[in-house]
C-alpha atoms as a PDB file:
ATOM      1  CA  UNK A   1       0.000   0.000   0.000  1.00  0.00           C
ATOM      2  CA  UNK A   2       3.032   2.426   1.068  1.00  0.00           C
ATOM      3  CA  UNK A   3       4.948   1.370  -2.414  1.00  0.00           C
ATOM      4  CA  UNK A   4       1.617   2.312  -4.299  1.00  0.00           C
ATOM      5  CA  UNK A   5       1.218   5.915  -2.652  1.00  0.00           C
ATOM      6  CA  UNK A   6       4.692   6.278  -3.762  1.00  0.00           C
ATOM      7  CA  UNK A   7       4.380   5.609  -7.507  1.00  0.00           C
ATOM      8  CA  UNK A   8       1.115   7.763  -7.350  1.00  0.00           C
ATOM      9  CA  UNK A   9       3.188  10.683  -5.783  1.00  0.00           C
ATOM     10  CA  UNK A  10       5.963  10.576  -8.212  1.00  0.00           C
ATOM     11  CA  UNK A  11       2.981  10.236 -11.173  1.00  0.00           C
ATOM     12  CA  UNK A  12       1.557  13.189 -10.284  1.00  0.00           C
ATOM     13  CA  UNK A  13       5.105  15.204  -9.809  1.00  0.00           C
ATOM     14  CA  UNK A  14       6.141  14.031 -13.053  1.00  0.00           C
ATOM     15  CA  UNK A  15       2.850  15.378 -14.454  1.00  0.00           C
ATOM     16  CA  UNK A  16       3.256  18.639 -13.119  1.00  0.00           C
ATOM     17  CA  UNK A  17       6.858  19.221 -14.534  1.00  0.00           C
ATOM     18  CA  UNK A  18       5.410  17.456 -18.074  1.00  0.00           C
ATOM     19  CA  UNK A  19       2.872  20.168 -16.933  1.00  0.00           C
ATOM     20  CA  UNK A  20       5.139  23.346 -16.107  1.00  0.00           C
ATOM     21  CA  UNK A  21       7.090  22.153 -19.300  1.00  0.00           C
ATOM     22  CA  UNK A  22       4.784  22.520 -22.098  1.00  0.00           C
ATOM     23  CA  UNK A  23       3.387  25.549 -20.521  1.00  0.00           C
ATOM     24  CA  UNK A  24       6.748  27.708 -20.338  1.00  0.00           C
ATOM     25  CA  UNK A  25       7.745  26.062 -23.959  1.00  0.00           C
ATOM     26  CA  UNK A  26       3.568  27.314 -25.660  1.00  0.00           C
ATOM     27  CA  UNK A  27       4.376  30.389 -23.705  1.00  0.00           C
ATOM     28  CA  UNK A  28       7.835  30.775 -25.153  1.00  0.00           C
ATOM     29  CA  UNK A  29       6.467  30.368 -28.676  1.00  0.00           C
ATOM     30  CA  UNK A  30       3.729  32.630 -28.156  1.00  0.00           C
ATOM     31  CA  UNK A  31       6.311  35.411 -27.284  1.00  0.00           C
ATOM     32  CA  UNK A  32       8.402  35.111 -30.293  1.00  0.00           C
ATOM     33  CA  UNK A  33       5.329  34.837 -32.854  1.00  0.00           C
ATOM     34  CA  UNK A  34       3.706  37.744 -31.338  1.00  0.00           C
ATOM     35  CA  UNK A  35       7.268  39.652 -31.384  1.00  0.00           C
ATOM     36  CA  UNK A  36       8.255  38.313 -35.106  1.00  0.00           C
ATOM     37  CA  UNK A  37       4.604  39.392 -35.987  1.00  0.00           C
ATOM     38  CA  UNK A  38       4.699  43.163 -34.480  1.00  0.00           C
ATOM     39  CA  UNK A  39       8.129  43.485 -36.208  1.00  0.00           C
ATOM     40  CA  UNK A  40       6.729  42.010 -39.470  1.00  0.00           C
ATOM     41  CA  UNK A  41       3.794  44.408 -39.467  1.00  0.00           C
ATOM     42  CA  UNK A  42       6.315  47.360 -38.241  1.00  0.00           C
ATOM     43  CA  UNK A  43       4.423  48.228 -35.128  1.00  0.00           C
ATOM     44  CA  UNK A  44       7.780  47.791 -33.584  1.00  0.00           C
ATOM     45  CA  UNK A  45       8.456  51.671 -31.981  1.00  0.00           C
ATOM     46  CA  UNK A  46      12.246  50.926 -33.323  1.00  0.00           C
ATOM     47  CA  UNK A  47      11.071  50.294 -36.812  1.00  0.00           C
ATOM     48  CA  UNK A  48      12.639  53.842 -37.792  1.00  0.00           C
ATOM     49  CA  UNK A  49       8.990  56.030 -39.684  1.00  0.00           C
ATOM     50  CA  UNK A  50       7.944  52.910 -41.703  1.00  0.00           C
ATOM     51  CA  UNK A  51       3.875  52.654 -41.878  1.00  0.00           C
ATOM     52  CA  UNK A  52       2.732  50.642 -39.441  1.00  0.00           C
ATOM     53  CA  UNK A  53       0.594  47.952 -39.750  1.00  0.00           C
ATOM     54  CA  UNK A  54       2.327  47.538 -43.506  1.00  0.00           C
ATOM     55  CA  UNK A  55       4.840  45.034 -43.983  1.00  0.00           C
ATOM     56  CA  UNK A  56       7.683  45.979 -45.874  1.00  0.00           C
ATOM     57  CA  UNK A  57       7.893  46.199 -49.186  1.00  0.00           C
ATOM     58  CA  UNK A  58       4.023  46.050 -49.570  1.00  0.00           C
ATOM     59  CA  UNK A  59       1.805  48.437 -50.738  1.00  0.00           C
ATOM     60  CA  UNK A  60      -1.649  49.217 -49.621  1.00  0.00           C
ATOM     61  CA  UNK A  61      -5.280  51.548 -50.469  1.00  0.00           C
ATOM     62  CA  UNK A  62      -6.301  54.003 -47.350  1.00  0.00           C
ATOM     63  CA  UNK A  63      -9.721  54.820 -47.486  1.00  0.00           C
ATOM     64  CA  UNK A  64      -9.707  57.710 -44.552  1.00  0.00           C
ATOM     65  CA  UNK A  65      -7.030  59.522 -46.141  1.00  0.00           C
ATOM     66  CA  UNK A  66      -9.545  62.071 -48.360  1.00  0.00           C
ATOM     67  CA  UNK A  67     -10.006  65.447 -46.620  1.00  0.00           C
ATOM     68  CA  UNK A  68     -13.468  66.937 -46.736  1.00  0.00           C
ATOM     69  CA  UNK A  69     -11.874  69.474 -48.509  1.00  0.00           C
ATOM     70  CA  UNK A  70     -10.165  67.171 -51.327  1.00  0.00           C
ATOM     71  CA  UNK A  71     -13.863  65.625 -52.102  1.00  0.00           C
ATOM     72  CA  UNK A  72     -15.237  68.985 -52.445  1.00  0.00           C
ATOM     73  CA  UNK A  73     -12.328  69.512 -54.927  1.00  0.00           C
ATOM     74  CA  UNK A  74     -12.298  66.681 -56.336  1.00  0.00           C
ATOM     75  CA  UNK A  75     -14.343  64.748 -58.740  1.00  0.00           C
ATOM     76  CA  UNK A  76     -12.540  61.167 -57.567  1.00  0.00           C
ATOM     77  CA  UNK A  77      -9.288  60.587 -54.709  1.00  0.00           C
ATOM     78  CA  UNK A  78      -7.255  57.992 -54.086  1.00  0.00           C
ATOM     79  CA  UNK A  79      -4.772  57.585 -51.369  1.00  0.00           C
ATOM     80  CA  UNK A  80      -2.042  54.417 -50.829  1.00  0.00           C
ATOM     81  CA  UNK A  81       0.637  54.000 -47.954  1.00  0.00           C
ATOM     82  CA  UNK A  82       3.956  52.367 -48.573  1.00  0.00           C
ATOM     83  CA  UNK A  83       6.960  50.753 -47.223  1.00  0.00           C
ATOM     84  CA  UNK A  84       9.588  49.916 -49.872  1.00  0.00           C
ATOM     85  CA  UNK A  85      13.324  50.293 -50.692  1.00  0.00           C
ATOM     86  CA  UNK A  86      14.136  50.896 -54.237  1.00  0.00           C
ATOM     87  CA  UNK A  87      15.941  52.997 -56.559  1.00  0.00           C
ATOM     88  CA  UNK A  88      12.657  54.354 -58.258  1.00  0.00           C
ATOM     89  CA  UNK A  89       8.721  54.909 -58.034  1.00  0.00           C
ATOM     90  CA  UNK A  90       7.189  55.865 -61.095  1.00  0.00           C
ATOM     91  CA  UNK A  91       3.663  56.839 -61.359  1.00  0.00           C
ATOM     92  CA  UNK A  92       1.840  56.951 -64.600  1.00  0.00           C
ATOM     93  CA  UNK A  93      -1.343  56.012 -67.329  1.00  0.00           C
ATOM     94  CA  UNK A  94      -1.853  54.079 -69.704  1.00  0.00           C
ATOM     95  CA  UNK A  95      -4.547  54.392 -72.691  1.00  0.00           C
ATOM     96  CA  UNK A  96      -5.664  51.196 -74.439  1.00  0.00           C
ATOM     97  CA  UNK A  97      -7.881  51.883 -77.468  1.00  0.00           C
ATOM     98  CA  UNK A  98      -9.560  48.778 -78.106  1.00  0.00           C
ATOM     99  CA  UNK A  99      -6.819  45.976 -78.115  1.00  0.00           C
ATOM    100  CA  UNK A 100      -3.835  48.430 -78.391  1.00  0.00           C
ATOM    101  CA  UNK A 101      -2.150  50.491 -76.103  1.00  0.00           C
ATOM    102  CA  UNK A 102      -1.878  53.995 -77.597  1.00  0.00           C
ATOM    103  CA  UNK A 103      -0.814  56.430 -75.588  1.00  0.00           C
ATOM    104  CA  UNK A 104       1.393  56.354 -72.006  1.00  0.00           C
ATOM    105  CA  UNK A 105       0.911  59.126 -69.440  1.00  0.00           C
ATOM    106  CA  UNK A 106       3.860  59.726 -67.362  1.00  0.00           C
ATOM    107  CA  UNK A 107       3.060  62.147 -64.503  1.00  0.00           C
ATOM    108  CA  UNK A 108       6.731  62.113 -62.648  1.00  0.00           C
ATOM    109  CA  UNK A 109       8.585  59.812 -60.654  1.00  0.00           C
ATOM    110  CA  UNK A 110      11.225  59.829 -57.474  1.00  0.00           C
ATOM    111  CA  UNK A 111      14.333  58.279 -57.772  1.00  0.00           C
ATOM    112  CA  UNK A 112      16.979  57.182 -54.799  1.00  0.00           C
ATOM    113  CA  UNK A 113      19.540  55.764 -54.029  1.00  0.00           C
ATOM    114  CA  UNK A 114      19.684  51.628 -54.581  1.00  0.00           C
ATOM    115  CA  UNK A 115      18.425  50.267 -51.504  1.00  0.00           C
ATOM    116  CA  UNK A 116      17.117  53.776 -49.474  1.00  0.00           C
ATOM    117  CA  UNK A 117      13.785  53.338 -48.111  1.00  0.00           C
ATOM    118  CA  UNK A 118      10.780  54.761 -50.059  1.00  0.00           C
ATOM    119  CA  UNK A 119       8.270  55.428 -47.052  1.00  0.00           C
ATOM    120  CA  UNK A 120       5.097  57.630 -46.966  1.00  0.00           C
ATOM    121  CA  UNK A 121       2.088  57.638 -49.459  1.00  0.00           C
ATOM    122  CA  UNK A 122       0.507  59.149 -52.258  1.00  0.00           C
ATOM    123  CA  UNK A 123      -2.492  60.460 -52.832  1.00  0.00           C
ATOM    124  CA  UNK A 124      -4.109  61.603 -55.932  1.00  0.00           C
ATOM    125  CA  UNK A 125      -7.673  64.055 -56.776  1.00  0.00           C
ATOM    126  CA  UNK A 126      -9.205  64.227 -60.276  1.00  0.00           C
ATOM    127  CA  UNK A 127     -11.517  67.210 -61.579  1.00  0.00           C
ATOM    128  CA  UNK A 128     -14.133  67.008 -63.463  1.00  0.00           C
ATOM    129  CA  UNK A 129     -14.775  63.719 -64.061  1.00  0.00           C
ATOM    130  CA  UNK A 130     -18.477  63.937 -64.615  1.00  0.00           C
ATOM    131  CA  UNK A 131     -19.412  60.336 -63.677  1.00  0.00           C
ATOM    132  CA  UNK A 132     -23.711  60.613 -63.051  1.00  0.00           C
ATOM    133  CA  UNK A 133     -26.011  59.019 -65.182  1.00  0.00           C
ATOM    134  CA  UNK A 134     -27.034  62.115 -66.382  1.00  0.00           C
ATOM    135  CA  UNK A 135     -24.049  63.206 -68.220  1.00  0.00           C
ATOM    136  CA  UNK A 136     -23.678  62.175 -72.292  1.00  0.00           C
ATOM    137  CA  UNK A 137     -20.041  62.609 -72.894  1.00  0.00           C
ATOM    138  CA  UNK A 138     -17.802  61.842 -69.554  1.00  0.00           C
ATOM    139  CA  UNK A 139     -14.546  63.632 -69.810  1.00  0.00           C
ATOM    140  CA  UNK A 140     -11.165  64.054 -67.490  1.00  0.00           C
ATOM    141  CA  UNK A 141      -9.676  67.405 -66.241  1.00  0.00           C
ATOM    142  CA  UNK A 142      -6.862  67.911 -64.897  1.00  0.00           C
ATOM    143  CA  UNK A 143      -5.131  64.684 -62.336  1.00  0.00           C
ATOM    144  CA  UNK A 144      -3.669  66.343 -58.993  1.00  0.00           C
ATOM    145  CA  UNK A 145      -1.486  64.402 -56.702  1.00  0.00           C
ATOM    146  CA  UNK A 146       1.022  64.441 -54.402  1.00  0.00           C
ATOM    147  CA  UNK A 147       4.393  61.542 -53.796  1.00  0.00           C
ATOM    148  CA  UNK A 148       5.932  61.777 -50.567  1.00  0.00           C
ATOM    149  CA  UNK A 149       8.776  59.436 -49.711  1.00  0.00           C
ATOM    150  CA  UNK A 150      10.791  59.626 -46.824  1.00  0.00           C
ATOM    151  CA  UNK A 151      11.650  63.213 -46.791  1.00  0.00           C
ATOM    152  CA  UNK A 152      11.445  63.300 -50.719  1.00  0.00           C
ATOM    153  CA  UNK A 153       8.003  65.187 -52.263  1.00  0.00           C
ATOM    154  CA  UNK A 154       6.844  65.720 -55.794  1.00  0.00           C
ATOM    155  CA  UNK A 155       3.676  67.448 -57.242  1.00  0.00           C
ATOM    156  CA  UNK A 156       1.880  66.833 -60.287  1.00  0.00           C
ATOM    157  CA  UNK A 157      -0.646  68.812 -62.057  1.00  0.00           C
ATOM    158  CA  UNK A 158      -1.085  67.028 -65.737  1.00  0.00           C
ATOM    159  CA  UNK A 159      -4.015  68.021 -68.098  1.00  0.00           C
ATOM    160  CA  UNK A 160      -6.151  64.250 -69.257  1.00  0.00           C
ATOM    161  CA  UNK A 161      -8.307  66.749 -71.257  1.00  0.00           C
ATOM    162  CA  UNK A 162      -6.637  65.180 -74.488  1.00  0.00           C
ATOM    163  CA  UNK A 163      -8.017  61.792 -73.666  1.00  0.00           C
ATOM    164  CA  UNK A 164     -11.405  61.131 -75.327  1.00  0.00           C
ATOM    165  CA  UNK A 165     -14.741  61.422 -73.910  1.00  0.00           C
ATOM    166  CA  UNK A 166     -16.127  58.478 -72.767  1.00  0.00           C
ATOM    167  CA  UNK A 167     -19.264  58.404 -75.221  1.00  0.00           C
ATOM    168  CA  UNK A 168     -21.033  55.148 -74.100  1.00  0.00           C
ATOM    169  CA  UNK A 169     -21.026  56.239 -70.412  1.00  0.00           C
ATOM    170  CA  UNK A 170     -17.960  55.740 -67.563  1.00  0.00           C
ATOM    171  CA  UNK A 171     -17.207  52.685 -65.139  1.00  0.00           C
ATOM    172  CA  UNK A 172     -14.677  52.665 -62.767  1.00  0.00           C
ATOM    173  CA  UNK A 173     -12.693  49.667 -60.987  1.00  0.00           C
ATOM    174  CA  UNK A 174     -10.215  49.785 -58.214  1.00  0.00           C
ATOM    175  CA  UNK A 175      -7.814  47.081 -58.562  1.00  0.00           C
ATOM    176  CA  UNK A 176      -5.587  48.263 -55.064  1.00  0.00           C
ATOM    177  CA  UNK A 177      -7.870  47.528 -51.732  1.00  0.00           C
ATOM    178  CA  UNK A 178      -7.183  48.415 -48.263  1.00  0.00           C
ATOM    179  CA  UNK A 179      -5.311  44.955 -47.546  1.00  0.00           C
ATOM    180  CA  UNK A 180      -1.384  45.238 -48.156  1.00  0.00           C
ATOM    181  CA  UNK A 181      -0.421  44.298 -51.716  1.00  0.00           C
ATOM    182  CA  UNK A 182       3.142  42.915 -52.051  1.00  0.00           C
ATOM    183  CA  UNK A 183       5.247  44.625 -54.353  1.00  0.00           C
ATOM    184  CA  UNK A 184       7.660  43.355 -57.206  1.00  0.00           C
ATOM    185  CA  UNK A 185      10.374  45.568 -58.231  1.00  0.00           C
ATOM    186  CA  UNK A 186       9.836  46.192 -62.092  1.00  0.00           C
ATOM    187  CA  UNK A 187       5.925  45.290 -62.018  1.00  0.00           C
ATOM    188  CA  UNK A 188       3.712  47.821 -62.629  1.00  0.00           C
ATOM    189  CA  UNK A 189       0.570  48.124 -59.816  1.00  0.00           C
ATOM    190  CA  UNK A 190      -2.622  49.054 -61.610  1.00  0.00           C
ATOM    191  CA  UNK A 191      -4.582  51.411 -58.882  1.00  0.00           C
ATOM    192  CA  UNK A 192      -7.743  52.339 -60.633  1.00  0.00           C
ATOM    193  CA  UNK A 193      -8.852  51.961 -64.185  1.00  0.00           C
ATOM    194  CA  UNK A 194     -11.556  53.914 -66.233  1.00  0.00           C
ATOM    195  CA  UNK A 195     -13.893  52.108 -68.496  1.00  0.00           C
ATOM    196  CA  UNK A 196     -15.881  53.252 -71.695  1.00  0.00           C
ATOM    197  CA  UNK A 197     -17.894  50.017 -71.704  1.00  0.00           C
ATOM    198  CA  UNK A 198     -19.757  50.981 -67.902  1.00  0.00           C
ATOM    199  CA  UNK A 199     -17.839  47.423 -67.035  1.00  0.00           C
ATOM    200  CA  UNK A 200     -15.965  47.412 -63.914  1.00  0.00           C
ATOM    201  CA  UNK A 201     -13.520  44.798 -62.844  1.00  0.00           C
ATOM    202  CA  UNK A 202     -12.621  43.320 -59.952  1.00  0.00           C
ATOM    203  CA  UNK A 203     -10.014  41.391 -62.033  1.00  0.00           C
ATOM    204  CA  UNK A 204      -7.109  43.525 -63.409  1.00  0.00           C
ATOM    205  CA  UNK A 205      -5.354  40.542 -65.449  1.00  0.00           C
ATOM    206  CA  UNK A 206      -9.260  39.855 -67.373  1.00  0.00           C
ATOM    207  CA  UNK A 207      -9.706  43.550 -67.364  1.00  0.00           C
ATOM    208  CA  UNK A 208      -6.907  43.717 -69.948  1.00  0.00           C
ATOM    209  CA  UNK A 209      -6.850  40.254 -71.876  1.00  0.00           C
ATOM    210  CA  UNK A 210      -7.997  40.348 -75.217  1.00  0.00           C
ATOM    211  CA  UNK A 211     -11.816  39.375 -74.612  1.00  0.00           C
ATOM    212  CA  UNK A 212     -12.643  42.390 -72.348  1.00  0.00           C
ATOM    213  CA  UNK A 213     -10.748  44.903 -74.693  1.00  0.00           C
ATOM    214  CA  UNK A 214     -12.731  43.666 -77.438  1.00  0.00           C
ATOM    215  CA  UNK A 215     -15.766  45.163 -76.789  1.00  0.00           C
ATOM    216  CA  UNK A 216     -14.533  48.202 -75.036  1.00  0.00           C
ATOM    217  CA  UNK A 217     -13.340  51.675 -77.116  1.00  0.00           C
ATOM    218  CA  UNK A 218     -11.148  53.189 -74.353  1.00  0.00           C
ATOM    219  CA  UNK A 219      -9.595  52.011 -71.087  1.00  0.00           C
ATOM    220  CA  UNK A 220      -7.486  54.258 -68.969  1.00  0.00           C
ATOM    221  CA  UNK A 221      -5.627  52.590 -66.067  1.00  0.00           C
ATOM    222  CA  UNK A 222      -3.282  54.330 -63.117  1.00  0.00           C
ATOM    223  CA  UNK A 223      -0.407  52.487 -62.273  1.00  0.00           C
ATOM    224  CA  UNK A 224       2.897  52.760 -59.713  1.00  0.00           C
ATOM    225  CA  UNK A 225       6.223  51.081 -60.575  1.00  0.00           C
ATOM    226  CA  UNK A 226       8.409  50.240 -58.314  1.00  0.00           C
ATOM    227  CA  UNK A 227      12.353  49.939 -59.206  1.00  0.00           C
END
């Protein structure tokens, strides 16, 4: 009976050590998950002005960005927070006209050096885009916007009032949503496209394949490259 107390005793201390082990070894791996996460996501306070909640190299929409002022200026805004290091951002448009691309649009671009990180946003406003069901002929103004990059800025103010009017009516499709897009140096990011056919995409890749330009006179699409 004594011998049986025994091995029941040393059962339940080995149990509690089995116990105590596990626990400190979960609660170890918790720590360095939640610490490899915060530093992934840059919430880290160390992680230098990089946007948090945005891994690096990723790119992202921000929907809270728009001023009431800019949407009483603006016909349409759009507004994206980075973190990337590069030599280059380029922002620009392209025009397809059916199933060719005919004209390129390049607003500006900030270069630095190889390597240098490329933090902050930019955000863009377009006038007189006359998008309501009431309007014949949609046409484009003048495209506004704004590149900021860790301690670099540039300002745009280009003229789209050479690009057609939209005579069968205006759709619009944003491509770049509010979760964080990865970004590939030397691949162009389509933001936002304008459509003649009052089609709008969720798909970028179908949006320019041969099938969808077929049917559609003129498609206008924003894009960022990253180099």
């Amino acid at each position: 009976m004594q011998k049986s107390d025994s091995t029941s005793k040393k059962g339940k201390h080995i149990n509690k050590k089995a116990f105590y082990s596990i626990t400190g070894t979960l609660t170890l791996l918790l720590i360095i998950a939640a610490t490899l996460y915060i530093n992934h996501m840059n919430y880290w306070p160390f992680n230098n002005d990089k946007i948090k909640g945005l891994p690096d190299e990723h790119i992202r929409a921000v929907l809270d960005k728009h001023s009431s002022v800019e949407t009483l200026l603006f016909s349409q805004v759009g507004a994206y927070e980075m973190n990337y290091s590069g030599s280059e951002i380029r922002f620009y448009a392209e025009h397809y006209h059916y199933d060719e691309r005919s004209e390129t649009i390049d607003f500006g671009s900030i270069s630095r050096f190889e390597g240098d990180d490329s933090i902050g946003q930019l955000i863009w406003g377009l006038t007189d885009l006359r998008t309501t069901d009431f309007d014949e002929d949609p046409s484009f103004g003048s495209l506004y916007a704004q590149l900021e990059l860790s301690g670099s800025s540039l300002s745009f103010n280009d003229s789209l009032s050479t690009l057609p009017e939209f005579t069968e009516g205006l759709a619009t499709s944003n491509f770049l949503g509010s979760e964080p897009t990865k970004i590939k140096k030397n691949t162009p990011i389509p933001l936002l496209g304008w459509s003649s056919s009052l089609s709008s995409y969720s798909d970028y890749e179908y949006s320019i394949s041969p099938e969808a330009m077929a049917d559609r006179e003129d498609y206008i699409v924003l894009y960022l490259e990253f180099k």
